[in-house]
PDB file of N, CA and C in Angstrom:
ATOM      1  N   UNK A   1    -113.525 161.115 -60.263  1.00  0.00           N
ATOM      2  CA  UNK A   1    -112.878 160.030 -59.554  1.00  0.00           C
ATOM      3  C   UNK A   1    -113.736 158.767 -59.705  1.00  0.00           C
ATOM      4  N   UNK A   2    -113.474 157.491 -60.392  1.00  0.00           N
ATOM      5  CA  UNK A   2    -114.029 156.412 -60.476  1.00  0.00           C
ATOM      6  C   UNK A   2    -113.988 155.419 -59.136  1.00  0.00           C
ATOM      7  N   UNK A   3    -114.896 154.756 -58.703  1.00  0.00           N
ATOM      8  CA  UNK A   3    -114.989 154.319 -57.440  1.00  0.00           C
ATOM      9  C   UNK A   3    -114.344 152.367 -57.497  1.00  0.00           C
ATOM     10  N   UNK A   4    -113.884 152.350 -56.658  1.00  0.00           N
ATOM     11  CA  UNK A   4    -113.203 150.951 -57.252  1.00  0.00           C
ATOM     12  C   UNK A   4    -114.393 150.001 -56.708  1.00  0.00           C
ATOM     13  N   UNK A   5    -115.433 150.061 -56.272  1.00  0.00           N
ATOM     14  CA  UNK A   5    -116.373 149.498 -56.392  1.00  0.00           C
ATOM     15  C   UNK A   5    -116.859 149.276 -57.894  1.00  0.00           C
ATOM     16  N   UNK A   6    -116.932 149.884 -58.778  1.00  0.00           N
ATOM     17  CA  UNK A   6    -117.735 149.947 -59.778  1.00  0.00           C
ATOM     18  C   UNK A   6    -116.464 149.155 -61.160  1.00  0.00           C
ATOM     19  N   UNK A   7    -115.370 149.166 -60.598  1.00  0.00           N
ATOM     20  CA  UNK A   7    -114.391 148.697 -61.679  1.00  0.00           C
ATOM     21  C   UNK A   7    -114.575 147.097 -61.712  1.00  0.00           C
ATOM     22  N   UNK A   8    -114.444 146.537 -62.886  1.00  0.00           N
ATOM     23  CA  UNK A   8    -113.970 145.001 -63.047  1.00  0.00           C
ATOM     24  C   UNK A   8    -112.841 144.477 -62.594  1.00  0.00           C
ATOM     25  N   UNK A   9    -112.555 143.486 -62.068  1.00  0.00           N
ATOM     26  CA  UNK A   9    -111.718 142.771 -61.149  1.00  0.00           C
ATOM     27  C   UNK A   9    -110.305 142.480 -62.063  1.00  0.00           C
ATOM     28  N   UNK A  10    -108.963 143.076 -61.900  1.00  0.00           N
ATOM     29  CA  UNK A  10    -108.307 142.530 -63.196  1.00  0.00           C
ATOM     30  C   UNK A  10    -108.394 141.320 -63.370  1.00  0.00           C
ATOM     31  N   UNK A  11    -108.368 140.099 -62.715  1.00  0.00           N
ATOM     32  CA  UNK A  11    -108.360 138.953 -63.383  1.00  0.00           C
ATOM     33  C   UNK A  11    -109.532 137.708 -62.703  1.00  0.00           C
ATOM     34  N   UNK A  12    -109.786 137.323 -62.431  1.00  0.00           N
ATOM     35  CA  UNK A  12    -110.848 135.873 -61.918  1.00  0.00           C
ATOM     36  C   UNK A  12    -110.946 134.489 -62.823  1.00  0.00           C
ATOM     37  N   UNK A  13    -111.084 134.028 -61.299  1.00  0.00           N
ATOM     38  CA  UNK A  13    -110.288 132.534 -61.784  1.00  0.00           C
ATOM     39  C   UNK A  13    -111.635 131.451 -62.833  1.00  0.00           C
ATOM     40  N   UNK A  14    -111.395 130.961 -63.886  1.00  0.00           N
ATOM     41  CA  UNK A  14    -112.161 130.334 -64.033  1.00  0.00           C
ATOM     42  C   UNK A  14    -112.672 129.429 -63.565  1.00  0.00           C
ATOM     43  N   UNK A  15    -114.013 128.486 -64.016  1.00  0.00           N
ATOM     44  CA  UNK A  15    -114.413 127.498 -63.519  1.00  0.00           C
ATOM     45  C   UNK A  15    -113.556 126.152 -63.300  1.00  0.00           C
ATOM     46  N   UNK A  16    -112.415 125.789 -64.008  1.00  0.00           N
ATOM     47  CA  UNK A  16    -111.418 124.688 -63.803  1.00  0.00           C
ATOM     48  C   UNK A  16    -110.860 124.860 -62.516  1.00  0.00           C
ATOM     49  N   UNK A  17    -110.426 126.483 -62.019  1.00  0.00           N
ATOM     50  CA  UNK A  17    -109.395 126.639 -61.265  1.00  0.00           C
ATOM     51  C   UNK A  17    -110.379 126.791 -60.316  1.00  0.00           C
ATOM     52  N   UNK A  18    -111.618 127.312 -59.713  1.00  0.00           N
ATOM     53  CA  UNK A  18    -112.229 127.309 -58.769  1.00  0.00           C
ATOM     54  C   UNK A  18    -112.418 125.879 -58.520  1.00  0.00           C
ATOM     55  N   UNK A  19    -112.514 124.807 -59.217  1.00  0.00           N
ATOM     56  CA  UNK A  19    -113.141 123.953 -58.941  1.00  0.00           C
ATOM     57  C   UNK A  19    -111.682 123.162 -57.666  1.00  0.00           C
ATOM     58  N   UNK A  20    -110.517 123.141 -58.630  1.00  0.00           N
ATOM     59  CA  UNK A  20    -109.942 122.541 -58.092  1.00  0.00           C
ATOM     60  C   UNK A  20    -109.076 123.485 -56.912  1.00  0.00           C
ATOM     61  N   UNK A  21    -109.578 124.431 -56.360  1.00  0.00           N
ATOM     62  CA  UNK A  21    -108.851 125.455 -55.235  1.00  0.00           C
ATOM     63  C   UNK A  21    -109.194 124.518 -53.788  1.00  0.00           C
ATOM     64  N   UNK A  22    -107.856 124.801 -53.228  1.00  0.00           N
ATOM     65  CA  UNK A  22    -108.092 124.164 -52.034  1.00  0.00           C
ATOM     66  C   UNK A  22    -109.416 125.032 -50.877  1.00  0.00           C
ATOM     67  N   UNK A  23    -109.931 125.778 -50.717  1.00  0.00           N
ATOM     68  CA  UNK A  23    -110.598 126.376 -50.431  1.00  0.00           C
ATOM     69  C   UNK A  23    -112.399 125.683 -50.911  1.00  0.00           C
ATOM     70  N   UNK A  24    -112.426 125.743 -52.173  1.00  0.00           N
ATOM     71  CA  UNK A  24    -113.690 124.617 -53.057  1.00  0.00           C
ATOM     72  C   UNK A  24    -113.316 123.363 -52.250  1.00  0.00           C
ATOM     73  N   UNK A  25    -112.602 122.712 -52.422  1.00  0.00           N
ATOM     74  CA  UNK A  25    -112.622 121.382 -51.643  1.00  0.00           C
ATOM     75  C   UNK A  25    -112.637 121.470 -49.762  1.00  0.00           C
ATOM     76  N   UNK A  26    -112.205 122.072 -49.605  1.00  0.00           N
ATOM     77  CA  UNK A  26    -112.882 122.320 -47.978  1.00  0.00           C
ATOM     78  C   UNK A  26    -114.241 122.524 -47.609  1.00  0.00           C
ATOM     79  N   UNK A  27    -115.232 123.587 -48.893  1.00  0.00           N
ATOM     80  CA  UNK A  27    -116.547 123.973 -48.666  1.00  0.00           C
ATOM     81  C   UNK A  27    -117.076 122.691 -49.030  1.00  0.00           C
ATOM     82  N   UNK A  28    -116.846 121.961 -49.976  1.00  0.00           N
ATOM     83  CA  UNK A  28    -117.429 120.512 -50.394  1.00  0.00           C
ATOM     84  C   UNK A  28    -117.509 119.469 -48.924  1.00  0.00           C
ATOM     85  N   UNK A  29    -116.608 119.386 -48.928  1.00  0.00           N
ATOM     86  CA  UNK A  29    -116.003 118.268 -47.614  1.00  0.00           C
ATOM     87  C   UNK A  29    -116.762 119.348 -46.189  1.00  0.00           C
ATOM     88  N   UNK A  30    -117.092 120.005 -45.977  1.00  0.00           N
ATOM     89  CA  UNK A  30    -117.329 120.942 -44.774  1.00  0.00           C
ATOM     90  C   UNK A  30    -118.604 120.654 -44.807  1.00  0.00           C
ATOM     91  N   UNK A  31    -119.480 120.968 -46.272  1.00  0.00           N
ATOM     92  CA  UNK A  31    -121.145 120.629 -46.534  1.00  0.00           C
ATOM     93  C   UNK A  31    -121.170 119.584 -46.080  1.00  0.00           C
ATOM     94  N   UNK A  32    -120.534 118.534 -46.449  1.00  0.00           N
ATOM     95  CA  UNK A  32    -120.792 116.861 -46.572  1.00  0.00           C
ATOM     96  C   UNK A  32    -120.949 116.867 -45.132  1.00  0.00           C
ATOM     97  N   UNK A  33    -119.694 117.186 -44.039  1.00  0.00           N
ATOM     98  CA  UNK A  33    -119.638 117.136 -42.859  1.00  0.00           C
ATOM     99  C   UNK A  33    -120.541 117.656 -41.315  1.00  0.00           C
ATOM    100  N   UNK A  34    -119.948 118.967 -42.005  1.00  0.00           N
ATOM    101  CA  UNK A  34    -121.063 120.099 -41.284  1.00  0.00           C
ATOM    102  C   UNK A  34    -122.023 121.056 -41.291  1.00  0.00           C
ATOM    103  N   UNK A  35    -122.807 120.615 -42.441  1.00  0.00           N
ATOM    104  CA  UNK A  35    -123.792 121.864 -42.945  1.00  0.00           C
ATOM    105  C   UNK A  35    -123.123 122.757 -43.480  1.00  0.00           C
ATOM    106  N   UNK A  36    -122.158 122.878 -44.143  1.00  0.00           N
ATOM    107  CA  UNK A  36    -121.664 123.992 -44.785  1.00  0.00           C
ATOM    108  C   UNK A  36    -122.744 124.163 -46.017  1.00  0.00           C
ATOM    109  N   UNK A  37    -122.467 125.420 -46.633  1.00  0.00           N
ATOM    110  CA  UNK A  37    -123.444 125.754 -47.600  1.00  0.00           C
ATOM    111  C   UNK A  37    -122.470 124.662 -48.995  1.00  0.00           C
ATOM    112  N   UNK A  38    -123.665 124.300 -49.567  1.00  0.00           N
ATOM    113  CA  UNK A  38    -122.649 123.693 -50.652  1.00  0.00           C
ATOM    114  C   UNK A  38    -122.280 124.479 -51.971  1.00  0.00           C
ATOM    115  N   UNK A  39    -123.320 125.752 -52.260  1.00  0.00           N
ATOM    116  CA  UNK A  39    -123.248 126.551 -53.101  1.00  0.00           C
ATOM    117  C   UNK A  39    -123.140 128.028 -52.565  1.00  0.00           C
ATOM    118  N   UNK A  40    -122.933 128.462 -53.442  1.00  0.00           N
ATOM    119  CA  UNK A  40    -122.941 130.176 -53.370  1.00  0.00           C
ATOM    120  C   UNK A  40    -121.287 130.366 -53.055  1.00  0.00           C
ATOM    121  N   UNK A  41    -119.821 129.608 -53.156  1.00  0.00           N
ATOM    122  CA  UNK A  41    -118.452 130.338 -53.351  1.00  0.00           C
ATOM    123  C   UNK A  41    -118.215 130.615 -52.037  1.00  0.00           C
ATOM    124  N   UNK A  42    -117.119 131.050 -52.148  1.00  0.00           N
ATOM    125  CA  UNK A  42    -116.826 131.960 -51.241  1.00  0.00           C
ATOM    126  C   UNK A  42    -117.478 132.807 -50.031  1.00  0.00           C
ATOM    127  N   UNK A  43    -118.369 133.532 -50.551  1.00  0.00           N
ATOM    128  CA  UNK A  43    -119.070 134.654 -49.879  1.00  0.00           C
ATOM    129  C   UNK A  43    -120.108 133.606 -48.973  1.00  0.00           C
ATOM    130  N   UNK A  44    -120.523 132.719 -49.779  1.00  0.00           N
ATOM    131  CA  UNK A  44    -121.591 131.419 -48.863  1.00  0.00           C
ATOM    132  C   UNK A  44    -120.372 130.874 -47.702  1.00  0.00           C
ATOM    133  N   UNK A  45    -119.549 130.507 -47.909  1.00  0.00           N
ATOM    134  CA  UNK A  45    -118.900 130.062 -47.173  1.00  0.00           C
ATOM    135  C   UNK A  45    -118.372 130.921 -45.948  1.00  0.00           C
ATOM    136  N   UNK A  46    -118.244 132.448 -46.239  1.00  0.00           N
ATOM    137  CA  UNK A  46    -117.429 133.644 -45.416  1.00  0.00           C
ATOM    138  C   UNK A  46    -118.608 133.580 -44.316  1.00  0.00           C
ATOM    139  N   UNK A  47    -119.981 133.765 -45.171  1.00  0.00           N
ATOM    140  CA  UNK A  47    -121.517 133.814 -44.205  1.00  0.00           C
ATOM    141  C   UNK A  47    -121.548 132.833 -43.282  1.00  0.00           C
ATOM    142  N   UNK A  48    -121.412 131.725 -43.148  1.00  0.00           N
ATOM    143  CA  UNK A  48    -121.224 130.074 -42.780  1.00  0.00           C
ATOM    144  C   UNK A  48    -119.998 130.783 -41.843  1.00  0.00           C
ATOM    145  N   UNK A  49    -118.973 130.794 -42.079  1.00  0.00           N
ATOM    146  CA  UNK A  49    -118.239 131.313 -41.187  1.00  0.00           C
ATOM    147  C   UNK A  49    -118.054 132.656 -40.050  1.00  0.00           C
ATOM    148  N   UNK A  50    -119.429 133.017 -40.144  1.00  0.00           N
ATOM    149  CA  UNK A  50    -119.713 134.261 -39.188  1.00  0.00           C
ATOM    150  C   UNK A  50    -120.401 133.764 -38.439  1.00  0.00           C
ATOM    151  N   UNK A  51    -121.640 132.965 -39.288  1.00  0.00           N
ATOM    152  CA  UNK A  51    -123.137 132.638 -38.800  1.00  0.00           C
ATOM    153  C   UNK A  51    -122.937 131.496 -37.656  1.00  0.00           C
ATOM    154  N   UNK A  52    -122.025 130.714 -37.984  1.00  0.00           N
ATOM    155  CA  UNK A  52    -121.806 129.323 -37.576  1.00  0.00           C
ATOM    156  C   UNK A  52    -119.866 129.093 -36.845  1.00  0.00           C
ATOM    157  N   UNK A  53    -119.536 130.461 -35.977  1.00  0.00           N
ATOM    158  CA  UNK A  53    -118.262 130.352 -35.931  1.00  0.00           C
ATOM    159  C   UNK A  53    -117.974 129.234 -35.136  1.00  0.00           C
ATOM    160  N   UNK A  54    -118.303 128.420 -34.059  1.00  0.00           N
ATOM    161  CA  UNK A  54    -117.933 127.048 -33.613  1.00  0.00           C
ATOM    162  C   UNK A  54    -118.153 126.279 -34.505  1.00  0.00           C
ATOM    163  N   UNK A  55    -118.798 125.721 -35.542  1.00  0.00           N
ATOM    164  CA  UNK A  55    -118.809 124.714 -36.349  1.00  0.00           C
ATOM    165  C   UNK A  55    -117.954 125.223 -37.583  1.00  0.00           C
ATOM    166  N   UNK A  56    -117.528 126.505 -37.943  1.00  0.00           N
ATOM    167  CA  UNK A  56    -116.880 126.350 -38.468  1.00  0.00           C
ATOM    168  C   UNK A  56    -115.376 126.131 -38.405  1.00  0.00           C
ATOM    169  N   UNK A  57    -115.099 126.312 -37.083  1.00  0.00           N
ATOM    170  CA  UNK A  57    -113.841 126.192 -36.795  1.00  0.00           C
ATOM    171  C   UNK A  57    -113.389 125.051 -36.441  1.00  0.00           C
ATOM    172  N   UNK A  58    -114.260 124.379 -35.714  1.00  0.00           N
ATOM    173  CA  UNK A  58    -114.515 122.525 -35.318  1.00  0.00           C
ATOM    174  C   UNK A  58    -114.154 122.264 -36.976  1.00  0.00           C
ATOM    175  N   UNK A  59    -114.600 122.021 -38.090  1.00  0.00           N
ATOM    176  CA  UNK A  59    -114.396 122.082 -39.520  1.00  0.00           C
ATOM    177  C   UNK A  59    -113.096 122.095 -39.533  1.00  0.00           C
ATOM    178  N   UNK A  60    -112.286 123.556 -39.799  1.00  0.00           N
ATOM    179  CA  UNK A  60    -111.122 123.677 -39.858  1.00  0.00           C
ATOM    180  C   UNK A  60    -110.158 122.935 -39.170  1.00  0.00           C
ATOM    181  N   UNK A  61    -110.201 122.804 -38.051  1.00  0.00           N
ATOM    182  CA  UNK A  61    -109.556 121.822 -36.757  1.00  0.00           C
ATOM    183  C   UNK A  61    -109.742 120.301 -37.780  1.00  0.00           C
ATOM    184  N   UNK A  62    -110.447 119.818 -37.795  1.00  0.00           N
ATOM    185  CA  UNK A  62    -110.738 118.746 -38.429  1.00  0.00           C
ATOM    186  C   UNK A  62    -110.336 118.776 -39.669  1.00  0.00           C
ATOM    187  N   UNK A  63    -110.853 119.089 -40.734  1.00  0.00           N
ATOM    188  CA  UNK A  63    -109.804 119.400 -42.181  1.00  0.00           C
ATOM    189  C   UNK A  63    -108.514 119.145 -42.081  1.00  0.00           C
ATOM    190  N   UNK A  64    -107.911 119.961 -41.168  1.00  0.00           N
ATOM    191  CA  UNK A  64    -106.356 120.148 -41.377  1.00  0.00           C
ATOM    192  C   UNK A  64    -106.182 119.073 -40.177  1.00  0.00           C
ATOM    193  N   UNK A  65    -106.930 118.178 -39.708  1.00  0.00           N
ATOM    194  CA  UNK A  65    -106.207 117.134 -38.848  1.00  0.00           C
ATOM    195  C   UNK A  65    -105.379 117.387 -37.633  1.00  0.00           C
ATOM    196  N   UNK A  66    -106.102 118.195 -37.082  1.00  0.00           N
ATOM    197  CA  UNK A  66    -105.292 118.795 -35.779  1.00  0.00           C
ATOM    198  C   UNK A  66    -105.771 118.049 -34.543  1.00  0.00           C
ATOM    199  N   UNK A  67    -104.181 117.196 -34.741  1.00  0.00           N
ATOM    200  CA  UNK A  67    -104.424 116.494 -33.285  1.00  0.00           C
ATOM    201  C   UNK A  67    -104.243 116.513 -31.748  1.00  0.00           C
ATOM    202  N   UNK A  68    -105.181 117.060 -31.597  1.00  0.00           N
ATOM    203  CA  UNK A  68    -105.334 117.628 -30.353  1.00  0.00           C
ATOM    204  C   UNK A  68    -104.803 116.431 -29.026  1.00  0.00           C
ATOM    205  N   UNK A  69    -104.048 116.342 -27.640  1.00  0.00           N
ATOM    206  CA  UNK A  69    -103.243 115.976 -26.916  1.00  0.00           C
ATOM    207  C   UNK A  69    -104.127 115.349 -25.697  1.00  0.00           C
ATOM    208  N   UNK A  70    -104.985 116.791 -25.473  1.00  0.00           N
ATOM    209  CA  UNK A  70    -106.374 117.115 -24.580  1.00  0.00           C
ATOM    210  C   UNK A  70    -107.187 117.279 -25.464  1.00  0.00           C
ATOM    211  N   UNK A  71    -108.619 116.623 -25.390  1.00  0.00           N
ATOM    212  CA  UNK A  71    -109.529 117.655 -26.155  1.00  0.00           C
ATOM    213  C   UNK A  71    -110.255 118.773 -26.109  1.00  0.00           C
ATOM    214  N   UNK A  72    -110.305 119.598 -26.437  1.00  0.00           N
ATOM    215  CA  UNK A  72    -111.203 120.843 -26.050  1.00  0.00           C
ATOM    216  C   UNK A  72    -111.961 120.582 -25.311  1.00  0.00           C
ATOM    217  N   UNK A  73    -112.424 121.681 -24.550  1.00  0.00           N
ATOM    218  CA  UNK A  73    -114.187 121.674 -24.009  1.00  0.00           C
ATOM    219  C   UNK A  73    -115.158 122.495 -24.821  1.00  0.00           C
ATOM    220  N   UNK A  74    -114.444 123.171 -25.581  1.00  0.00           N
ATOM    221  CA  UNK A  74    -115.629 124.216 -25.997  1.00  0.00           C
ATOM    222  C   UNK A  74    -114.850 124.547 -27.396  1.00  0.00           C
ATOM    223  N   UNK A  75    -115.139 125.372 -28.733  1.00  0.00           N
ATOM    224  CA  UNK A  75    -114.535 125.403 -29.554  1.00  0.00           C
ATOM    225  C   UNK A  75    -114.060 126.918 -29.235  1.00  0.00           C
ATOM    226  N   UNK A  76    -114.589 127.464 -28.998  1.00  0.00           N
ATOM    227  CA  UNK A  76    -114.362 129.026 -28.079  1.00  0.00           C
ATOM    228  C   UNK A  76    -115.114 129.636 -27.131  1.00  0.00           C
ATOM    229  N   UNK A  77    -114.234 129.808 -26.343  1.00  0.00           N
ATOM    230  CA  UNK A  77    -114.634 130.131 -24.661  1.00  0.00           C
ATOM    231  C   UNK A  77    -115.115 131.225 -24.659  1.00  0.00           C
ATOM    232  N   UNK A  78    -114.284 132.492 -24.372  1.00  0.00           N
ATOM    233  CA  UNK A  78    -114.332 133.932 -23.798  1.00  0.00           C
ATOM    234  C   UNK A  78    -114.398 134.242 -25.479  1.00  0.00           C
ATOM    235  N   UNK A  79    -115.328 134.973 -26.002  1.00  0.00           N
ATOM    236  CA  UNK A  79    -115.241 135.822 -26.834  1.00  0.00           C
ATOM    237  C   UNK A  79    -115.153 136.839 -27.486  1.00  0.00           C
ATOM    238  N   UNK A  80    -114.489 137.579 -26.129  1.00  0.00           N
ATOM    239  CA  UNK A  80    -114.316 139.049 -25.754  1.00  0.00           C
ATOM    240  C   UNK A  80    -112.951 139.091 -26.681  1.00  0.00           C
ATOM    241  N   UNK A  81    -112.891 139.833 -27.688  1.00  0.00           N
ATOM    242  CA  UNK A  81    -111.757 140.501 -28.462  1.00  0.00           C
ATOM    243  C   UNK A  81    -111.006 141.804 -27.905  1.00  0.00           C
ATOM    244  N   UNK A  82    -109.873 142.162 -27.490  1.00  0.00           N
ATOM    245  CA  UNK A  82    -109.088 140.860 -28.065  1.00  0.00           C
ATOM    246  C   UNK A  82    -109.079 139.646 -26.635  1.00  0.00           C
ATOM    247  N   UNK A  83    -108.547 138.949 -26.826  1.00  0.00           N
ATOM    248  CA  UNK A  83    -108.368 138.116 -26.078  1.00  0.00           C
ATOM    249  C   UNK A  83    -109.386 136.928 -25.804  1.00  0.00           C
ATOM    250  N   UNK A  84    -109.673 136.544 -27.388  1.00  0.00           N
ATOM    251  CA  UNK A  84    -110.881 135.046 -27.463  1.00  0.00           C
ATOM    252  C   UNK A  84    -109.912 134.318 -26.750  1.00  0.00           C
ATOM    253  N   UNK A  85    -110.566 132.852 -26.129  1.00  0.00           N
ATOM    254  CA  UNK A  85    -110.149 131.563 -26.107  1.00  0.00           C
ATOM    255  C   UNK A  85    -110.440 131.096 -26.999  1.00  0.00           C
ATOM    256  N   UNK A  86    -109.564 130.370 -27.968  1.00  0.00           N
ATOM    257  CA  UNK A  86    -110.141 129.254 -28.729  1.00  0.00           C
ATOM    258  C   UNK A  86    -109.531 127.830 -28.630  1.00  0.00           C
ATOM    259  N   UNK A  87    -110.326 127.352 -28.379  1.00  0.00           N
ATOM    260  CA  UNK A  87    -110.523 125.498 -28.050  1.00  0.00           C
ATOM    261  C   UNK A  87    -110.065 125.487 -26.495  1.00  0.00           C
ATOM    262  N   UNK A  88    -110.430 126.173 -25.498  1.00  0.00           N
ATOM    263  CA  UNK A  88    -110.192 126.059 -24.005  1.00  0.00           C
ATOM    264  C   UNK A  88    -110.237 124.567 -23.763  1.00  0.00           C
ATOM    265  N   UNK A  89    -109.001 123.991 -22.705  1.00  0.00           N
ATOM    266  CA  UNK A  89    -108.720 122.810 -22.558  1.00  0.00           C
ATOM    267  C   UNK A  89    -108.242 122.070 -23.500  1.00  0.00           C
ATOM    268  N   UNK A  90    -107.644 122.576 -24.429  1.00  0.00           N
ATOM    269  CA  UNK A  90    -106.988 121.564 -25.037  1.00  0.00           C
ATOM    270  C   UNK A  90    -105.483 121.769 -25.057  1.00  0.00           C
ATOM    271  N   UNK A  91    -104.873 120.715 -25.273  1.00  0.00           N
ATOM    272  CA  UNK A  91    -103.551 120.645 -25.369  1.00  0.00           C
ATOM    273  C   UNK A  91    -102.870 120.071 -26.703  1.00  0.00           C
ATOM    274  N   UNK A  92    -101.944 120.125 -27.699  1.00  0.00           N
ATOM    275  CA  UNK A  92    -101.351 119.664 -28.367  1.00  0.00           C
ATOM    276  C   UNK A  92     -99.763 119.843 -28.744  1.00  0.00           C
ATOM    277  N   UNK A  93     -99.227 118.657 -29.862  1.00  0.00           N
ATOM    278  CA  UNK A  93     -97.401 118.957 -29.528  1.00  0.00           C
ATOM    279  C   UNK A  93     -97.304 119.401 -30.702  1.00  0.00           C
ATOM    280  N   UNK A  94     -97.011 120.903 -30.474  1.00  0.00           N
ATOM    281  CA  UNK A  94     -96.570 121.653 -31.681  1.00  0.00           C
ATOM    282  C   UNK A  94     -95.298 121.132 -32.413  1.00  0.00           C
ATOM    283  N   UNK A  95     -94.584 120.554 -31.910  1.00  0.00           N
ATOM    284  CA  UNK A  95     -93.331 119.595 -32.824  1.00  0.00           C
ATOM    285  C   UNK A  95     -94.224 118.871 -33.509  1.00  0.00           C
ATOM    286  N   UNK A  96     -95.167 117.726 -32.965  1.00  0.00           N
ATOM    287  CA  UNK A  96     -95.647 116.827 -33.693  1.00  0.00           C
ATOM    288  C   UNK A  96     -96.670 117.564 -35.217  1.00  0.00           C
ATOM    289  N   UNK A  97     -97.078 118.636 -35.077  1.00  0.00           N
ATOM    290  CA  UNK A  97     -97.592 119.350 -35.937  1.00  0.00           C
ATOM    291  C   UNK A  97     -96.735 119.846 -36.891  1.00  0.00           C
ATOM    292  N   UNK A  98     -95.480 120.532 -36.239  1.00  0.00           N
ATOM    293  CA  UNK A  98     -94.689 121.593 -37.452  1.00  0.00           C
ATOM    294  C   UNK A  98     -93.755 120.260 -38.403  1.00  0.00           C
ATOM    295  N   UNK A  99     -93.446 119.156 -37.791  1.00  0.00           N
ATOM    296  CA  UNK A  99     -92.730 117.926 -38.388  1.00  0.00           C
ATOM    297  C   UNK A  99     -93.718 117.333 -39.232  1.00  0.00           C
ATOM    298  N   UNK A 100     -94.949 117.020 -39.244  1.00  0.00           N
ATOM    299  CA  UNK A 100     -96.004 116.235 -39.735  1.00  0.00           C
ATOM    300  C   UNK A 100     -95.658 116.447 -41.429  1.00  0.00           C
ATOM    301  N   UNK A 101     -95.475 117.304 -42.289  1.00  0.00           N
ATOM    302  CA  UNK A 101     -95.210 117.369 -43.452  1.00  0.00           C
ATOM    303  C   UNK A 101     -94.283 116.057 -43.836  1.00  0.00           C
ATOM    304  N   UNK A 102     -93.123 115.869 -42.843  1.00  0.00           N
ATOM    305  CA  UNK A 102     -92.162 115.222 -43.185  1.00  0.00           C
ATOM    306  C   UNK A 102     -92.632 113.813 -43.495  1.00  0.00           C
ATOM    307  N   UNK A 103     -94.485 113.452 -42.683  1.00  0.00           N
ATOM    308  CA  UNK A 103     -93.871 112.586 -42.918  1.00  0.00           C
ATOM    309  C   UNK A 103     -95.293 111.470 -44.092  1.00  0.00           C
ATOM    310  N   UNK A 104     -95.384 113.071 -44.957  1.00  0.00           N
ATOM    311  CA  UNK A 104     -96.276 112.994 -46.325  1.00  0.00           C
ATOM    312  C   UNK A 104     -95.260 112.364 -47.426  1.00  0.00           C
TER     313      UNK A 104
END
């Protein structure tokens, strides 16, 4: 029995297509912003996102322009799973969010 650990990946993206993945441009823009790692892919970035889960999520919130109504107090409250808080005290208008495409 061969272990799928030990197999080659069927396909991986080259250096053109990593570069331009929306994911690469978040870790770029995230470094610039918030100490994100600027190297090491993915896996630097997954680490960054364990190590650093309020700043990385403050990041995300920010990236994607989430305009918050109230602002948070905290980026996550109770961190008891299940049942995290995340961004306690805040408020926002989910219309104004799910419409926002329209008005790119």
């Amino acid at each position: 029995m061969t272990s799928a650990a030990n197999e080659a990946p069927l396909w991986q993206p080259d250096a053109e297509r990593i570069a331009a993945a929306a994911v690469t441009r978040f870790q770029s823009w995230a470094a610039e912003r918030y100490g994100a790692p600027a190297d090491g892919g993915y896996p630097a970035l997954h680490r960054w996102s364990v190590d650093e889960l309020d700043t990385f999520w403050r990041a995300v919130a920010d990236w994607f322009d989430v305009r918050f109504s109230t602002p948070y107090e905290a980026v996550i409250g109770d961190r008891t799973m299940p049942g995290a808080q995340w961004f306690p005290g805040a408020t926002l208008n989910y219309a104004e969010h799910a419409l926002r495409a329209a008005e790119d």
